[in-house]
N, C-alpha and C. Protein backbone atom coordinates (compact mmCIF):
# COMPACT_ATOMS: atom_id res chain seq x y z
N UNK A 1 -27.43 -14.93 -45.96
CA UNK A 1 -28.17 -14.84 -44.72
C UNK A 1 -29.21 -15.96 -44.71
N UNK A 2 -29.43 -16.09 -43.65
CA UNK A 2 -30.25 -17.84 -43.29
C UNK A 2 -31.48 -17.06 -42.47
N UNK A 3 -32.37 -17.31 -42.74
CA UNK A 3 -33.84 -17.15 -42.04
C UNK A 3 -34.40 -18.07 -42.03
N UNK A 4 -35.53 -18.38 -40.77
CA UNK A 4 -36.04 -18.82 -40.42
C UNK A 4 -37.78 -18.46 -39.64
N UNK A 5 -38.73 -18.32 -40.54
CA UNK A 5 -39.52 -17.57 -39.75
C UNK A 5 -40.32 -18.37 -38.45
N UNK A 6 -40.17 -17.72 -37.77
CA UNK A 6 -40.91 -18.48 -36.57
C UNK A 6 -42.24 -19.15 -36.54
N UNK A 7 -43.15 -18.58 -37.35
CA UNK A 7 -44.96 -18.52 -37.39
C UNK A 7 -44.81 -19.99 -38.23
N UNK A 8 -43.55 -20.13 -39.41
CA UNK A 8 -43.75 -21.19 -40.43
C UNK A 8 -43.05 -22.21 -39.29
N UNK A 9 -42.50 -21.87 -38.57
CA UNK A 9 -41.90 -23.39 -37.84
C UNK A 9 -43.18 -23.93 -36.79
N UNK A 10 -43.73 -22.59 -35.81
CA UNK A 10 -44.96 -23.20 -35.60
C UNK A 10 -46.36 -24.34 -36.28
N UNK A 11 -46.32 -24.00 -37.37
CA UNK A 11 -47.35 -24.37 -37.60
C UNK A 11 -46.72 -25.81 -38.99
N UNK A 12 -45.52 -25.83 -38.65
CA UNK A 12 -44.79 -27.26 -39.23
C UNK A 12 -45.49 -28.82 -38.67
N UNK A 13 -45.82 -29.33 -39.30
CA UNK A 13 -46.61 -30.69 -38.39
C UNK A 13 -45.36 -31.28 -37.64
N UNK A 14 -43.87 -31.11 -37.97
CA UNK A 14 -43.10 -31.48 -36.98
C UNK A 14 -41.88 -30.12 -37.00
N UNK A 15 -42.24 -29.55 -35.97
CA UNK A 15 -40.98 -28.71 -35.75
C UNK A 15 -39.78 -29.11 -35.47
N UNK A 16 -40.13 -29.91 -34.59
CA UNK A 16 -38.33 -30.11 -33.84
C UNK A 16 -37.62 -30.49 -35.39
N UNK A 17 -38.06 -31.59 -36.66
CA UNK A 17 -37.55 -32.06 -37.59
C UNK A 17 -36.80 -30.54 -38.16
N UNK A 18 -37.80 -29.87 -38.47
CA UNK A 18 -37.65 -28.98 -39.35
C UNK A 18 -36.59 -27.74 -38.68
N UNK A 19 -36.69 -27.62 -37.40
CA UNK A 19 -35.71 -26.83 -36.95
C UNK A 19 -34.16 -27.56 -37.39
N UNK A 20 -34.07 -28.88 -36.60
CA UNK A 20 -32.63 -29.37 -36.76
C UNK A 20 -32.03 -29.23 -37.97
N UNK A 21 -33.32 -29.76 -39.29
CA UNK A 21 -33.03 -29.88 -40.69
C UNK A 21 -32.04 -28.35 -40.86
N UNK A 22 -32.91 -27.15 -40.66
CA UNK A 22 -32.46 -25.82 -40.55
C UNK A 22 -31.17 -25.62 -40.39
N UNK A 23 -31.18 -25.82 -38.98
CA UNK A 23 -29.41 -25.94 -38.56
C UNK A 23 -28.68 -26.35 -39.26
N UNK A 24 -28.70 -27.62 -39.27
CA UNK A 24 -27.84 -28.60 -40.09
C UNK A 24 -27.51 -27.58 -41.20
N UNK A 25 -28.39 -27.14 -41.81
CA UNK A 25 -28.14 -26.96 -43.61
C UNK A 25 -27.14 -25.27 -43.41
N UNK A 26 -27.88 -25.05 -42.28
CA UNK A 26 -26.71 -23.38 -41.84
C UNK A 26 -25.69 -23.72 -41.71
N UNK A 27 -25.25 -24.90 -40.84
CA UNK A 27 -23.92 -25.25 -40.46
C UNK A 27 -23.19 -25.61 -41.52
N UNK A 28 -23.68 -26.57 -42.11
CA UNK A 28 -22.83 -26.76 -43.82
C UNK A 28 -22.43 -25.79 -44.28
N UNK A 29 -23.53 -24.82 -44.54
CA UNK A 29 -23.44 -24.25 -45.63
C UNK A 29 -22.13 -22.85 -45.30
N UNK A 30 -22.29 -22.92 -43.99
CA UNK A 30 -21.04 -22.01 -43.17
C UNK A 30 -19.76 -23.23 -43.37
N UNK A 31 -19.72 -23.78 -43.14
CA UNK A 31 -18.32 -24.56 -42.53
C UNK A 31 -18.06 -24.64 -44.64
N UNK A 32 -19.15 -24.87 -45.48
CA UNK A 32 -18.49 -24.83 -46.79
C UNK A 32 -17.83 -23.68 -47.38
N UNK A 33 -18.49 -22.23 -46.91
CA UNK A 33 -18.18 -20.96 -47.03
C UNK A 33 -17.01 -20.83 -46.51
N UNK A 34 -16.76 -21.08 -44.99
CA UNK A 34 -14.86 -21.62 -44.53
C UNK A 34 -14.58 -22.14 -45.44
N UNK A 35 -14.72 -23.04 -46.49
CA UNK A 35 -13.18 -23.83 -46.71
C UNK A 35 -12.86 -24.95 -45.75
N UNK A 36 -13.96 -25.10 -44.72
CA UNK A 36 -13.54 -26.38 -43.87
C UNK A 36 -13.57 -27.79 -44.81
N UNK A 37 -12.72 -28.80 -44.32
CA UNK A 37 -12.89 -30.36 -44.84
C UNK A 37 -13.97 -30.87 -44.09
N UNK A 38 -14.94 -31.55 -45.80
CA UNK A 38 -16.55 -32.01 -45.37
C UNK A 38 -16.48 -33.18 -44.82
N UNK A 39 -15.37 -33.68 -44.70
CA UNK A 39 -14.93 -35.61 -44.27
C UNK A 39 -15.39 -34.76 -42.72
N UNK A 40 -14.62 -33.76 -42.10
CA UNK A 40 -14.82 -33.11 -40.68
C UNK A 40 -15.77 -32.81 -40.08
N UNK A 41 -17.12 -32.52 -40.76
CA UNK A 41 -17.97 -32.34 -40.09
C UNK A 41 -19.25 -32.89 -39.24
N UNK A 42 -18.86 -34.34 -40.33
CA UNK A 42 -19.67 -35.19 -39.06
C UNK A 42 -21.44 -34.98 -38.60
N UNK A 43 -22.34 -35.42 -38.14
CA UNK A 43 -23.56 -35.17 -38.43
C UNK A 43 -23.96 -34.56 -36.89
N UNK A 44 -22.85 -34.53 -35.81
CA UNK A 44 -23.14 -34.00 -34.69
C UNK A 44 -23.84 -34.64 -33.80
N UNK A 45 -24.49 -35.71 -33.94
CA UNK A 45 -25.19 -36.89 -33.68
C UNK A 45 -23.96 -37.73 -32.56
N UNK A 46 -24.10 -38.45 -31.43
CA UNK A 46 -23.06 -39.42 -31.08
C UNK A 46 -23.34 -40.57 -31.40
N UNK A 47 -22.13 -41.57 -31.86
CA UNK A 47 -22.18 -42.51 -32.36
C UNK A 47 -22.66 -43.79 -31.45
């Protein structure tokens, strides 16, 4: 399970960083738990 407390993202000197960072590391860490190919996942970013 992935948490995130809200009060600690507030008071982050950069949230937006620290939210995406968040994501990002959920999404890995799910798509590694699949069994997905890591060449596939790409940074979600457009090129």
């Amino acid at each position: 399970m992935f948490l995130l407390d809200y009060d600690d993202l507030r008071q982050s000197s950069d949230p937006e960083r620290d939210l995406l960072t968040f994501l990002e590391s959920t999404y890995r860490a799910g798509a590694t738990a699949a069994g997905w190919d890591p060449g596939l996942l790409g940074s979600g970013c457009p090129e």
